[in-house]
C-alpha atoms as a PDB file:
ATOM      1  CA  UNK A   1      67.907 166.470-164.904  1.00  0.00           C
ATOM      2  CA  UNK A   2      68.154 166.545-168.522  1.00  0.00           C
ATOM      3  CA  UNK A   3      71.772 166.579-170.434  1.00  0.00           C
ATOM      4  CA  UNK A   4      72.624 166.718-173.993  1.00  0.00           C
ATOM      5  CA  UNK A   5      73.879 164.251-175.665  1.00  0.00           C
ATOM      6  CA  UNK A   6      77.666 165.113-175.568  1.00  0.00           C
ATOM      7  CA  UNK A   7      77.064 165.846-171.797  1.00  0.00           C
ATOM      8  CA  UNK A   8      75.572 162.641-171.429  1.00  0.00           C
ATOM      9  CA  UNK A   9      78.624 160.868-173.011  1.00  0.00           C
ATOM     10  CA  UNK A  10      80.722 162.238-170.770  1.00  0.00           C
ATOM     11  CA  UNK A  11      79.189 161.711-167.873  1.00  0.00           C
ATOM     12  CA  UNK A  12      78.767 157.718-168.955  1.00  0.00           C
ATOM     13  CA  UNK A  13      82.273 157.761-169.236  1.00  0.00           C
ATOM     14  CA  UNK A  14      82.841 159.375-165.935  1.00  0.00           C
ATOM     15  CA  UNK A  15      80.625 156.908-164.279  1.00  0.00           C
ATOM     16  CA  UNK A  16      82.844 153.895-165.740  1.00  0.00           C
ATOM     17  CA  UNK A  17      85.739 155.432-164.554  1.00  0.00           C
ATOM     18  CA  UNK A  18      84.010 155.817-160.751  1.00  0.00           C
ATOM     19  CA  UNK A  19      82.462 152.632-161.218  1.00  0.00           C
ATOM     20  CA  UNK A  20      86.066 150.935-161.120  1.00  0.00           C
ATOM     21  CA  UNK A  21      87.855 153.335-159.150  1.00  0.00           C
ATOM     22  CA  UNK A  22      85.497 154.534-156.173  1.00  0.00           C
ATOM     23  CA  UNK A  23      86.327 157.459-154.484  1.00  0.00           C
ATOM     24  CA  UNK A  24      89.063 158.677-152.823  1.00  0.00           C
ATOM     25  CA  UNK A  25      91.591 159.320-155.084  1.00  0.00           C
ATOM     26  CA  UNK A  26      93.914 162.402-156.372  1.00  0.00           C
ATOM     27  CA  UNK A  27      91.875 164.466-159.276  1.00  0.00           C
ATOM     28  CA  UNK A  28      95.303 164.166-160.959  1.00  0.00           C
ATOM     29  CA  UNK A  29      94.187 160.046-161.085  1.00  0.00           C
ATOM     30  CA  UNK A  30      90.636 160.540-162.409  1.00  0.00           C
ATOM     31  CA  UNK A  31      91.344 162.793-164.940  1.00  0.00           C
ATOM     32  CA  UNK A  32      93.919 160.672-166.480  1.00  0.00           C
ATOM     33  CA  UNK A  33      91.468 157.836-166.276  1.00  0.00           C
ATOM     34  CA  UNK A  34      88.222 159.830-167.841  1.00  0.00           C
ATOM     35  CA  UNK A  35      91.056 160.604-170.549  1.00  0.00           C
ATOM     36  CA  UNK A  36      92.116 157.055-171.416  1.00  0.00           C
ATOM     37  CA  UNK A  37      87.510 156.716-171.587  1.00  0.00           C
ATOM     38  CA  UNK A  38      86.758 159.356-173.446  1.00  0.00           C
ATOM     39  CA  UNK A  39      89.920 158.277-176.038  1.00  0.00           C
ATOM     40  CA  UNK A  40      88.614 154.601-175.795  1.00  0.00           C
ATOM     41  CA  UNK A  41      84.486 155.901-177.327  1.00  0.00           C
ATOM     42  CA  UNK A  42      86.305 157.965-179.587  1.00  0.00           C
ATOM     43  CA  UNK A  43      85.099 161.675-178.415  1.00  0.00           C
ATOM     44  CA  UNK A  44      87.829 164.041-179.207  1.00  0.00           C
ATOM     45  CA  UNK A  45      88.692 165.973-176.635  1.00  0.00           C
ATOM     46  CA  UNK A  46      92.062 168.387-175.242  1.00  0.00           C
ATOM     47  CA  UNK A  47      93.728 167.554-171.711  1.00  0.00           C
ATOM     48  CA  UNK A  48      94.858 170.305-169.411  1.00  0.00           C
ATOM     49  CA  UNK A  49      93.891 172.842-172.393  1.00  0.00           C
ATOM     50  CA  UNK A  50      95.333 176.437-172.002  1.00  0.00           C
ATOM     51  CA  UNK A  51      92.807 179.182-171.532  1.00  0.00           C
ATOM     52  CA  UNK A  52      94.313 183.074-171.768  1.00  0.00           C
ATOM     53  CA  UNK A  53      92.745 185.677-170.035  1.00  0.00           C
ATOM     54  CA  UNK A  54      91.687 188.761-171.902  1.00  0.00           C
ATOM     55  CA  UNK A  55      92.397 192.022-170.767  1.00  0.00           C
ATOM     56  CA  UNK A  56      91.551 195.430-172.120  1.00  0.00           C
ATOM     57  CA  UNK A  57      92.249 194.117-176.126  1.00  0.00           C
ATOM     58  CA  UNK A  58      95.330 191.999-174.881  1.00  0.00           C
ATOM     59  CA  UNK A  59      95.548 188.215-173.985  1.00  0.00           C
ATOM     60  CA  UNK A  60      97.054 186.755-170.750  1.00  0.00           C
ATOM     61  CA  UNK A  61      99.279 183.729-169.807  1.00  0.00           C
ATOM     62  CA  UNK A  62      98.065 183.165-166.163  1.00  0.00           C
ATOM     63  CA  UNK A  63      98.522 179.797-166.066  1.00  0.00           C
ATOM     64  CA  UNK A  64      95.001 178.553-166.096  1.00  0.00           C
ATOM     65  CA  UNK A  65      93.856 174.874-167.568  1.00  0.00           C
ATOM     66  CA  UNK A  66      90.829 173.601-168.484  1.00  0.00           C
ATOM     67  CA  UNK A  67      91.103 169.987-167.038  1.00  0.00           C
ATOM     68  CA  UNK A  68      88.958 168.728-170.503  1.00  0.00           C
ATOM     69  CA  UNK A  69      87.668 170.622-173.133  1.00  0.00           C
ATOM     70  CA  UNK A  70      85.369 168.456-175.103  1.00  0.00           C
ATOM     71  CA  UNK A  71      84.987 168.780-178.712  1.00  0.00           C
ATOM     72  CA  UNK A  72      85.240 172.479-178.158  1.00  0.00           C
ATOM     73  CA  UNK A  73      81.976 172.725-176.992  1.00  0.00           C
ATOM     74  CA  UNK A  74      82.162 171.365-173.590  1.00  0.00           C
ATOM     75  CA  UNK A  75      84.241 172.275-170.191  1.00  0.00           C
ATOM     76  CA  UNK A  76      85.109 169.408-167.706  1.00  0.00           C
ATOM     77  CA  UNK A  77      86.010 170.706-164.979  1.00  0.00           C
ATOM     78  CA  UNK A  78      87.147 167.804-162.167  1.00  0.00           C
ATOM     79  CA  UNK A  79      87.356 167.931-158.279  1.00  0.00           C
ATOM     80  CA  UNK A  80      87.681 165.127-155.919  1.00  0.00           C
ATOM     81  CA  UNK A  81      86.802 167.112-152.899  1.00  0.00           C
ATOM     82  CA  UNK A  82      84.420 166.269-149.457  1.00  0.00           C
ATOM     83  CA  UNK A  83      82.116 168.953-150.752  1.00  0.00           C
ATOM     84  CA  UNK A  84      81.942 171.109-153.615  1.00  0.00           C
ATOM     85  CA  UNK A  85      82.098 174.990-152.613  1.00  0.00           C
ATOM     86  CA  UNK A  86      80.878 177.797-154.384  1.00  0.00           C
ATOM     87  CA  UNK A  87      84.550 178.859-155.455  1.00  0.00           C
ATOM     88  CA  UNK A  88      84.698 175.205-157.455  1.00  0.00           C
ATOM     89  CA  UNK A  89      81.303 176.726-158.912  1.00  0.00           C
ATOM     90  CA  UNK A  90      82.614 180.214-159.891  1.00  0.00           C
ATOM     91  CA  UNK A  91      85.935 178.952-161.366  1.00  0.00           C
ATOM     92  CA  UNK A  92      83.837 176.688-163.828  1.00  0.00           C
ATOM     93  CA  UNK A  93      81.214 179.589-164.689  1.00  0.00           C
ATOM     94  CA  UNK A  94      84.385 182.186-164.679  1.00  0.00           C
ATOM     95  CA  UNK A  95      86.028 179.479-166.947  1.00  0.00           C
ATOM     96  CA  UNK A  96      83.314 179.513-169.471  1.00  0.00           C
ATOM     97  CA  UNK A  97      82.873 183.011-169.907  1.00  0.00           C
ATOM     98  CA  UNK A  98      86.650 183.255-170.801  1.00  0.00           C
ATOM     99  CA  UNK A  99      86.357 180.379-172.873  1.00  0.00           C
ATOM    100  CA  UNK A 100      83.238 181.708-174.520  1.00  0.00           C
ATOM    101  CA  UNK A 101      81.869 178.253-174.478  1.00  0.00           C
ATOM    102  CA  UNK A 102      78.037 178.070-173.251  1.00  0.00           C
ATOM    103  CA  UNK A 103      78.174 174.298-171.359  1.00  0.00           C
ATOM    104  CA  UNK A 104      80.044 172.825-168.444  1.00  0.00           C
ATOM    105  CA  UNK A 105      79.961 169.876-165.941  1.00  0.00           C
ATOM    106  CA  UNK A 106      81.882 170.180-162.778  1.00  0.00           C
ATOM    107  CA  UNK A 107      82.476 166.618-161.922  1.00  0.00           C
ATOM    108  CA  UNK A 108      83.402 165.483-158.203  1.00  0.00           C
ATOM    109  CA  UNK A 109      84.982 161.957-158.217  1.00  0.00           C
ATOM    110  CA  UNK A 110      84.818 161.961-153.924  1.00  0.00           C
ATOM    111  CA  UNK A 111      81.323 160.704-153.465  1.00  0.00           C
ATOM    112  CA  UNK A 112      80.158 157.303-153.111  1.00  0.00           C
ATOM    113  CA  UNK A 113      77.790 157.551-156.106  1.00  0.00           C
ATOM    114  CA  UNK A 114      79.086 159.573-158.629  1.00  0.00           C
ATOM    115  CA  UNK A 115      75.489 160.992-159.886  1.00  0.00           C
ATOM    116  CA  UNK A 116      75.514 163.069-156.004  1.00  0.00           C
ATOM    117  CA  UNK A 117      78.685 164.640-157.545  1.00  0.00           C
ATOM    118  CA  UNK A 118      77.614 166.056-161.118  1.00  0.00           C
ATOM    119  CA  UNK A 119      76.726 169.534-161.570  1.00  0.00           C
ATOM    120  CA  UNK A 120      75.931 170.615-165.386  1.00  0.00           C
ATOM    121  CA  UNK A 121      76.170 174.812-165.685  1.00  0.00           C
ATOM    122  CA  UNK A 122      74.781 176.352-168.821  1.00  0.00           C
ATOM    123  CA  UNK A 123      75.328 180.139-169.456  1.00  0.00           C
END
């Protein structure tokens, strides 16, 4: 599996954050974590970002986040879950046509090595 290099940064810092936290914690804890990483190799980033839905020429506050957007090139999308479902898929690939953004990794922090939990979408 081949990444880009922004991808690839990510996911190094995602594995640091794995590698001292195993699994089994609240996404609420990893994302926080990745964060403080991503903050601490200086790759800019926006937490919880707000992402409008349009509609028919108008734009939407439903409440949806991006967990990370990444140098506004990049969706993070984060689950600690016993299995990723198709719905975790379709939210990320829903949230990048919204977003208009071509790249995303949905992340799952609940598996013993975090490389079994990485899934890299490209539209």
């Amino acid at each position: 599996m081949e990444f880009d290099e922004r991808s690839n940064r990510v996911i190094g810092c995602a594995i640091e954050v794995h590698r001292h936290l195993g699994p089994g914690l609240l996404e609420s804890t990893y994302e926080q974590c990745l964060a403080h990483e991503l903050k601490l190799q200086g790759i800019s980033f926006r937490l919880q970002h707000p992402l409008p839905v349009a509609y028919k020429g108008i734009h939407l506050d439903c409440g949806y986040r991006l967990d990370l957007l990444i140098e506004d090139q990049l969706i993070v999308e984060l689950k600690s879950v016993e299995q990723v479902k198709s719905s975790h898929e379709a939210q990320l690939l829903t949230y990048l046509k919204l977003a208009g953004i071509k790249t995303g990794l949905l992340l799952n922090f609940n598996v013993c090595r975090l490389k079994d939990g990485i899934t890299r979408f490209v539209l």
